[in-house]
Protein backbone atom coordinates (compact mmCIF):
# COMPACT_ATOMS: atom_id res chain seq x y z
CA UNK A 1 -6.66 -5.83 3.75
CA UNK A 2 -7.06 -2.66 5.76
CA UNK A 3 -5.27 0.19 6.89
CA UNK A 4 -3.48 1.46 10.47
CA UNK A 5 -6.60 2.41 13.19
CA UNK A 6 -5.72 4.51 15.89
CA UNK A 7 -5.46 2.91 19.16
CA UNK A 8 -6.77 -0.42 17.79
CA UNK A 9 -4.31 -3.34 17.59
CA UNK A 10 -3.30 -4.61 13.50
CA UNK A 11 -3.53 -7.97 13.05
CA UNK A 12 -2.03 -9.92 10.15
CA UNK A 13 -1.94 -13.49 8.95
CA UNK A 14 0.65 -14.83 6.07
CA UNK A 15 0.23 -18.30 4.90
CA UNK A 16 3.33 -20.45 3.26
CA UNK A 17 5.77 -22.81 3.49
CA UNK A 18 9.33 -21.52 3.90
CA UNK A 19 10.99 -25.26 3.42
CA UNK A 20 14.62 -26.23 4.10
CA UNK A 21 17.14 -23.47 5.55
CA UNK A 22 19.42 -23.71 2.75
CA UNK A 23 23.52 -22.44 2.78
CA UNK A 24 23.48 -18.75 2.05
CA UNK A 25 19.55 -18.32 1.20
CA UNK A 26 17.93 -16.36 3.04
CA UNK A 27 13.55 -16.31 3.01
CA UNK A 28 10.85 -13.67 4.63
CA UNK A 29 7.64 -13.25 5.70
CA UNK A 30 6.29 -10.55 7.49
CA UNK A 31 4.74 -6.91 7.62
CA UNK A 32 7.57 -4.63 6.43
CA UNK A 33 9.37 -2.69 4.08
CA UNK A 34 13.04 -2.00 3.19
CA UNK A 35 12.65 0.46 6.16
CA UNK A 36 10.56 -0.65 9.31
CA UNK A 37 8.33 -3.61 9.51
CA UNK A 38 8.32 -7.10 11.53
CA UNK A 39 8.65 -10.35 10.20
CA UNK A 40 10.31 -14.42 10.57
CA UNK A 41 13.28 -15.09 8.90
CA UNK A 42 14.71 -18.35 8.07
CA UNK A 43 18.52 -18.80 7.04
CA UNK A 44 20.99 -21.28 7.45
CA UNK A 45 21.47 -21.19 11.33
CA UNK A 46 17.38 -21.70 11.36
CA UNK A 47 14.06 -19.08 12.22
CA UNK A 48 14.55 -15.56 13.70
CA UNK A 49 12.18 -12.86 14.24
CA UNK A 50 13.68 -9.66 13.58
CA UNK A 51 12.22 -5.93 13.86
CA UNK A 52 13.23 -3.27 11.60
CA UNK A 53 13.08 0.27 12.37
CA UNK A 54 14.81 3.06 10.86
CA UNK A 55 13.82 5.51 13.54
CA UNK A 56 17.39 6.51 14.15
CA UNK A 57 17.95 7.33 10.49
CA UNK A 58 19.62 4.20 9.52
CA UNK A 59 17.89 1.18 9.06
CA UNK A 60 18.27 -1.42 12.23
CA UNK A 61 17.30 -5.01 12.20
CA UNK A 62 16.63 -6.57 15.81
CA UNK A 63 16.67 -10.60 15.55
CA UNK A 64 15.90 -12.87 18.30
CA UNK A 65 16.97 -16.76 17.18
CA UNK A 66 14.55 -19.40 18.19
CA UNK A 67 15.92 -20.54 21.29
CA UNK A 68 15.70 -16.91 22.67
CA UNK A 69 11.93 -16.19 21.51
CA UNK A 70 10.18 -14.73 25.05
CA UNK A 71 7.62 -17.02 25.21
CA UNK A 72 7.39 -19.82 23.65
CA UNK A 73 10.78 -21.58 21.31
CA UNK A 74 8.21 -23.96 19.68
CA UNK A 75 11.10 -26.27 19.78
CA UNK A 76 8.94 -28.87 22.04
CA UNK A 77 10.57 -27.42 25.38
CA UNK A 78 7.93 -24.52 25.39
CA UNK A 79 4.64 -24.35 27.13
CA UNK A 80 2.78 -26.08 24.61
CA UNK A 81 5.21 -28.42 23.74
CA UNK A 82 4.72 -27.58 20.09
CA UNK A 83 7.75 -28.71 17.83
CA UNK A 84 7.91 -25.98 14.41
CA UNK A 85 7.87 -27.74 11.45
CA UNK A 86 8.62 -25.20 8.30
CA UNK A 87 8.63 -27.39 5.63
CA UNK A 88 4.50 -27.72 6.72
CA UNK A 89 2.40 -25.24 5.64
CA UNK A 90 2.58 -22.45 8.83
CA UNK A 91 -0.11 -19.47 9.60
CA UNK A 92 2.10 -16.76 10.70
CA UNK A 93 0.42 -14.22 12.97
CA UNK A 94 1.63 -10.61 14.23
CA UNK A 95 -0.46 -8.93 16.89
CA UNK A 96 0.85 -5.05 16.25
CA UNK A 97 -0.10 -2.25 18.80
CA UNK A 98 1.45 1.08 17.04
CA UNK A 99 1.32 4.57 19.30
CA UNK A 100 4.61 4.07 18.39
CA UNK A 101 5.68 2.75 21.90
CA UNK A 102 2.97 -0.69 21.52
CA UNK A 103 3.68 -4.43 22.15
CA UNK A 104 3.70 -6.75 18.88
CA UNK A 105 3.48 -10.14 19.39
CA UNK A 106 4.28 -12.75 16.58
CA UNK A 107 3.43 -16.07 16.75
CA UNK A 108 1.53 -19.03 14.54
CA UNK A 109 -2.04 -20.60 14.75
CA UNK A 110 -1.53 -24.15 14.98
CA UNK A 111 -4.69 -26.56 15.44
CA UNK A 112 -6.77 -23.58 15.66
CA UNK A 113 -5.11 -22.00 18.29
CA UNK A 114 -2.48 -18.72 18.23
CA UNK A 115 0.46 -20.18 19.59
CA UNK A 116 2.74 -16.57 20.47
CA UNK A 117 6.17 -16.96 20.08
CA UNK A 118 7.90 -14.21 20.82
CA UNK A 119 6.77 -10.39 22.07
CA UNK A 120 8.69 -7.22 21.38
CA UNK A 121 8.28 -4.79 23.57
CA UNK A 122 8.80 -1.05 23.45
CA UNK A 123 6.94 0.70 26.45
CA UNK A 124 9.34 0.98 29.45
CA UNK A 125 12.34 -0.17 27.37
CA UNK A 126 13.15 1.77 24.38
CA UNK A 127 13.45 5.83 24.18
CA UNK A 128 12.43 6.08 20.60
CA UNK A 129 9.35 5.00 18.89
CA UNK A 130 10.12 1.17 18.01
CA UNK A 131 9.88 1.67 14.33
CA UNK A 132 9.08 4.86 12.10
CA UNK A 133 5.36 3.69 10.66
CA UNK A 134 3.18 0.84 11.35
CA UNK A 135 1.28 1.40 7.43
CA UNK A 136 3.27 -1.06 6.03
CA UNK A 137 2.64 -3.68 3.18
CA UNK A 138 2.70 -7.86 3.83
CA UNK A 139 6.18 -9.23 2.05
CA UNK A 140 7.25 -12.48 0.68
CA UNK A 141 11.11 -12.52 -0.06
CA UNK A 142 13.74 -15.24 -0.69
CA UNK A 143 16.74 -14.39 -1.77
CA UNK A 144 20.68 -15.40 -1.98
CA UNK A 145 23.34 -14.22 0.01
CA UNK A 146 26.31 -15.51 -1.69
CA UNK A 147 27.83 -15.50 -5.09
CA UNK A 148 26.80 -18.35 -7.74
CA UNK A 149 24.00 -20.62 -8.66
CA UNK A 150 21.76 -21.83 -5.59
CA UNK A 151 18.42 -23.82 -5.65
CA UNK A 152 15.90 -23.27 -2.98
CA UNK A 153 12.16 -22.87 -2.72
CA UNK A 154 9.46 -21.20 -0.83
CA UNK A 155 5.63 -20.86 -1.23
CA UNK A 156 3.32 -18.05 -0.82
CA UNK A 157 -0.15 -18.98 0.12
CA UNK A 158 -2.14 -15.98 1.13
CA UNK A 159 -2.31 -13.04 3.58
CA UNK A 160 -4.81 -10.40 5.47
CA UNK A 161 -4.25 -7.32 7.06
CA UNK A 162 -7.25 -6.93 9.55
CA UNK A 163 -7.97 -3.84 12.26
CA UNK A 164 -9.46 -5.69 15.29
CA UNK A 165 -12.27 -3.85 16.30
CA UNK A 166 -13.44 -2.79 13.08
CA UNK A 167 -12.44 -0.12 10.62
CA UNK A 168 -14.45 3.70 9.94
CA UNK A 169 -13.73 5.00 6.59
CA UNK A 170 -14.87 8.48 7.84
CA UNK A 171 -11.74 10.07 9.45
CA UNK A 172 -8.87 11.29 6.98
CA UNK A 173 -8.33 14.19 5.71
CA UNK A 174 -9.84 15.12 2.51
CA UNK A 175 -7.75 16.87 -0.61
CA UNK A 176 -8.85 18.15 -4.34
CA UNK A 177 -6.91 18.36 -7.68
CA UNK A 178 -8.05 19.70 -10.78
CA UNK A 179 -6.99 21.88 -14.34
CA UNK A 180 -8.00 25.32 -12.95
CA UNK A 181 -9.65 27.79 -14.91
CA UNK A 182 -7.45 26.12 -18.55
CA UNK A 183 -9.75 23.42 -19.68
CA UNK A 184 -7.58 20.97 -21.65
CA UNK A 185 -8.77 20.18 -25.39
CA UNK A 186 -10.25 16.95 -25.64
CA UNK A 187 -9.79 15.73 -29.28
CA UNK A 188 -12.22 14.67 -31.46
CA UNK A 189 -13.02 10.91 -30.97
CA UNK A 190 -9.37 10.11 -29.52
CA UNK A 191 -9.06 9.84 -25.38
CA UNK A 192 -7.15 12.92 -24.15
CA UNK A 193 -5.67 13.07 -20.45
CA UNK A 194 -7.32 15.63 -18.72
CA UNK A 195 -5.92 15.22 -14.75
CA UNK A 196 -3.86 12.71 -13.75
CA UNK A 197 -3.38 11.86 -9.63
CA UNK A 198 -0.68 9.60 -8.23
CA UNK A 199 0.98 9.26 -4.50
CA UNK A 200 4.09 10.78 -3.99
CA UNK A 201 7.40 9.00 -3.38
CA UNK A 202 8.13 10.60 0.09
CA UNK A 203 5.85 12.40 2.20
CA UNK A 204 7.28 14.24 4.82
CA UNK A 205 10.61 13.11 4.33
CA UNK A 206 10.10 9.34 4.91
CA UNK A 207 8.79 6.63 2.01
CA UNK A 208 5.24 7.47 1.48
CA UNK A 209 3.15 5.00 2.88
CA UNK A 210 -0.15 7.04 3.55
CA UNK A 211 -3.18 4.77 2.89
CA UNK A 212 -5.29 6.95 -0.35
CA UNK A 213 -8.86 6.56 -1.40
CA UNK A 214 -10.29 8.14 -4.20
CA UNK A 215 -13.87 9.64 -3.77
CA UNK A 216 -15.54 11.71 -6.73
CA UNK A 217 -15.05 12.86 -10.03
CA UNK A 218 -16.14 16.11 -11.39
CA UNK A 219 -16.35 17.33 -15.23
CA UNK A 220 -17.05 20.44 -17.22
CA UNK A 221 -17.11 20.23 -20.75
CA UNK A 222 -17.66 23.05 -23.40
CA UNK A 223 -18.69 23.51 -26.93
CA UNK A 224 -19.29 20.07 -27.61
CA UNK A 225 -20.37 16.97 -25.40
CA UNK A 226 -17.63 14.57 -24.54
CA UNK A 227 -17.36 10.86 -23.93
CA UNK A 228 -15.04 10.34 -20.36
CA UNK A 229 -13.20 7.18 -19.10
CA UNK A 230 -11.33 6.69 -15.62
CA UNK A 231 -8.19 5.19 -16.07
CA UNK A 232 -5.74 2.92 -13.41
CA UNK A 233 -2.29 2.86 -14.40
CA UNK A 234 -2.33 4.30 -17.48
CA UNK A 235 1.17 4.84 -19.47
CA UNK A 236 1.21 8.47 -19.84
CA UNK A 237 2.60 10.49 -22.66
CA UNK A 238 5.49 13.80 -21.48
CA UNK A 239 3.53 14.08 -17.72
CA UNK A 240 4.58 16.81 -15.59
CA UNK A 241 3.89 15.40 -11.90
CA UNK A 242 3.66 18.15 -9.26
CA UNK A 243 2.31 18.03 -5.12
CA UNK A 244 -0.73 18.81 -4.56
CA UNK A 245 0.12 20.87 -1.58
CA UNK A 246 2.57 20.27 1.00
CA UNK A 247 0.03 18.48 3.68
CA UNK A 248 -1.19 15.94 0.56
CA UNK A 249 0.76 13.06 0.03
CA UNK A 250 -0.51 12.60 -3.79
CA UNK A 251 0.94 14.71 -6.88
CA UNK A 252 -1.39 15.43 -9.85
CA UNK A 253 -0.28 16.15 -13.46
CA UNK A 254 -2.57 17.87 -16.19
CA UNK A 255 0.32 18.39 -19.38
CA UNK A 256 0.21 14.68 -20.43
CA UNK A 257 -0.56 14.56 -24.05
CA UNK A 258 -1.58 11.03 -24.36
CA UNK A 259 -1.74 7.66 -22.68
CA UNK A 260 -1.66 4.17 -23.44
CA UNK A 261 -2.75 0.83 -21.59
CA UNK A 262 -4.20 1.29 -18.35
CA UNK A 263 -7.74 -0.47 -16.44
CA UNK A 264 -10.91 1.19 -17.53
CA UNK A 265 -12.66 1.88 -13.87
CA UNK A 266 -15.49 4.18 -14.84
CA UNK A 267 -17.11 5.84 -17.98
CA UNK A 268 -19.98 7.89 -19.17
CA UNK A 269 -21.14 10.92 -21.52
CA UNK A 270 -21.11 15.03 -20.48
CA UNK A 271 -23.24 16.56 -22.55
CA UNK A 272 -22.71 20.38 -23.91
CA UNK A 273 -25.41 22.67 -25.10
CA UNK A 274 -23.43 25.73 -24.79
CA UNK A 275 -20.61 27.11 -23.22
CA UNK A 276 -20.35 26.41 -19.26
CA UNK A 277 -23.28 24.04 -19.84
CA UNK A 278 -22.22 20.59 -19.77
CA UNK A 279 -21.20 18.93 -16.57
CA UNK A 280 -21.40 15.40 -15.11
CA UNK A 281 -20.57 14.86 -11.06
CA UNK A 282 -20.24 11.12 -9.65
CA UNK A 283 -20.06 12.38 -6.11
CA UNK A 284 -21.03 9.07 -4.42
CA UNK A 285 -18.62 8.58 -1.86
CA UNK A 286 -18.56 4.42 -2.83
CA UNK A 287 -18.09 4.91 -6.46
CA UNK A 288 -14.65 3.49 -6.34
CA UNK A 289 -16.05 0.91 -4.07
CA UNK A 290 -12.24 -0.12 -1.76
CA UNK A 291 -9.69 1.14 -4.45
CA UNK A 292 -6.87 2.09 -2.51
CA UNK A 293 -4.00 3.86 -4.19
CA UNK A 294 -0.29 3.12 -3.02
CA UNK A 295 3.50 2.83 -4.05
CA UNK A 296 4.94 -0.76 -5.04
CA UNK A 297 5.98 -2.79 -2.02
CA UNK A 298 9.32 -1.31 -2.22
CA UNK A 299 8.03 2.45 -1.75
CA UNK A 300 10.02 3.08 -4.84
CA UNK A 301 7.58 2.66 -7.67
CA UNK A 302 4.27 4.14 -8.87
CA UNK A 303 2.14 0.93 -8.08
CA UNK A 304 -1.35 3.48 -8.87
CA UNK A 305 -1.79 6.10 -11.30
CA UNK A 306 -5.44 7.25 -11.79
CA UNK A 307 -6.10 9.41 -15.08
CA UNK A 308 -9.40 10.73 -16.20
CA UNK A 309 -9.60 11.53 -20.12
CA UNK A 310 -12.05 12.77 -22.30
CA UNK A 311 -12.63 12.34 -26.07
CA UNK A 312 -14.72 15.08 -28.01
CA UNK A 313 -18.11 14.21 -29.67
CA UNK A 314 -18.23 15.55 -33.13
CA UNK A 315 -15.74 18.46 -32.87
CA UNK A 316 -13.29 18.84 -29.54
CA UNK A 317 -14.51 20.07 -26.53
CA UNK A 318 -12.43 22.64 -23.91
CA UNK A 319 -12.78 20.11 -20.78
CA UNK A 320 -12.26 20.53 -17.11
CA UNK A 321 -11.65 17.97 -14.18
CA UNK A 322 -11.43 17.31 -10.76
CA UNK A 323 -10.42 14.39 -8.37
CA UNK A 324 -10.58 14.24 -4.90
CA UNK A 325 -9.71 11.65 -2.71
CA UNK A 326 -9.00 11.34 1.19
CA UNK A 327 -5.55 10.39 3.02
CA UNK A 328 -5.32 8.44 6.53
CA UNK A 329 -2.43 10.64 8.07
């Protein structure tokens, strides 16, 4: 997976078998959201490729039915006289050019060869941006339309989210959380939340899909060395989320009492000879090698929280920490 590179072209690849249209089933694959995205539909009239935008404020799906895909139906009539079979394991392939005005192609590789369908184009045709954000996740859906008991099946194979022409992790913009000048009390031999950092629901007024990757930690202890663990999706106890600033995407909390659950990423010891004294830094800028924090697919869930906590070594021990991190915008 990767994220959205300016002026470079996204390409994805979704692997499956959508089987049967089926009466009042509907099944997706595709690069989207609730909100924007493009993807191939199948329903009981047969395939469509539709593109979602919600530029306008309302959320607009544009589907083209097979027989009306631009450049090739696939329905043996095209020009490579290729008949699509969907109950056959398919490659699906979108060939996205953002700048918000791009070309995105969609099509399938069959016998090693991308076979494009059908291009939508936005240049020279539309007078908005043809959808709000290109940063979008790779969705599997299938689904009923009407009332009652209905059996159908799909398969998910696998997907990949590739920048052609490479990737640089250097650009971004770079953003620090942390408890101040009140150091939190970590508690004698028991784990204690010191800073917690998760994204944002909306940024900017739209669903927050700003691609997030943690950097460094940074501790202070006092009084009395401390043993440190960083946590992913911790349950936290009474949190008190706030933003970071208004040009971060990611809120940080630093009033949660206690946690529970949660991926150990990193650990280690801060020692404390005095007070002011003790301090550990991981500053390495791979030390969370490609963690990427995000919402759920939906954009309406916390899919990453990222805690660090600190338990006291024979007494408790007034702590401070600091995150940073750095957001694609």
């Amino acid at each position: 997976d990767t994220t959205l590179m300016e002026a470079k072209f996204q390409f994805i690849n979704e692997t499956f078998v959508l089987g049967t249209p089926d009466a009042g089933v509907v099944k997706r694959v595709g690069y989207n959201d609730d909100n924007d995205g493009i993807f191939l539909q199948l329903d009981e009239d047969g395939p469509v490729f539709i593109r979602r935008s919600s530029v306008t404020g309302s959320v607009v799906d544009t589907e083209v039915r097979q027989a009306d895909w631009s450049i090739d139906p696939l329905d043996g009539s095209g020009r490579s006289g290729i008949v699509l079979d969907l109950e056959m394991a398919q490659l699906l392939t979108i060939d996205l050019q953002w700048l918000s005005a791009g070309r995105v192609r969609i099509g399938f590789d069959i016998g090693g060869s991308i076979i494009y369908a059908h291009e939508f184009l936005a240049a020279n045709v539309l007078d908005v941006p043809y959808m709000r954000t290109a940063v979008l996740p790779v969705r599997y859906e299938i689904h009923r339309q009407t009332a009652g008991a209905v059996t159908s099946t799909m398969k998910q194979i696998c997907s990949s989210v590739m920048s052609e022409g490479g990737e640089t992790r250097s650009r971004g913009k770079f953003f620090a959380a942390d408890n101040g000048t009140t150091p939190v009390s970590a508690v004698q031999d028991t784990l204690t939340p010191i800073i917690s950092l998760r994204p944002a629901l909306l940024f900017k007024n739209i669903t927050n899909r700003v691609p997030v990757f943690p950097l460094a930690i940074e501790m202070l202890c006092q009084t009395n060395p401390i043993h440190w663990e960083l946590i992913l999706n911790p349950t936290l106890t009474a949190p008190s989320f706030s933003a970071v600033e208004t040009n971060s995407c990611m809120e940080f909390d630093v009033d949660a009492s206690a946690f529970s659950d949660g991926e150990q990423l990193l650990g280690g010891y801060c020692a404390a000879t005095g007070p002011g004294q003790g301090r550990n830094g991981a500053g390495d800028q791979n030390l969370f090698g490609d963690l990427q924090m995000a919402l759920d697919i939906l954009g309406t869930g916390q899919a990453n929280i990222l805690t660090l906590l600190a338990a006291g070594i024979g007494g408790a021990a007034p702590t401070f920490g600091e995150i940073t991190w750095r957001e694609l915008q």
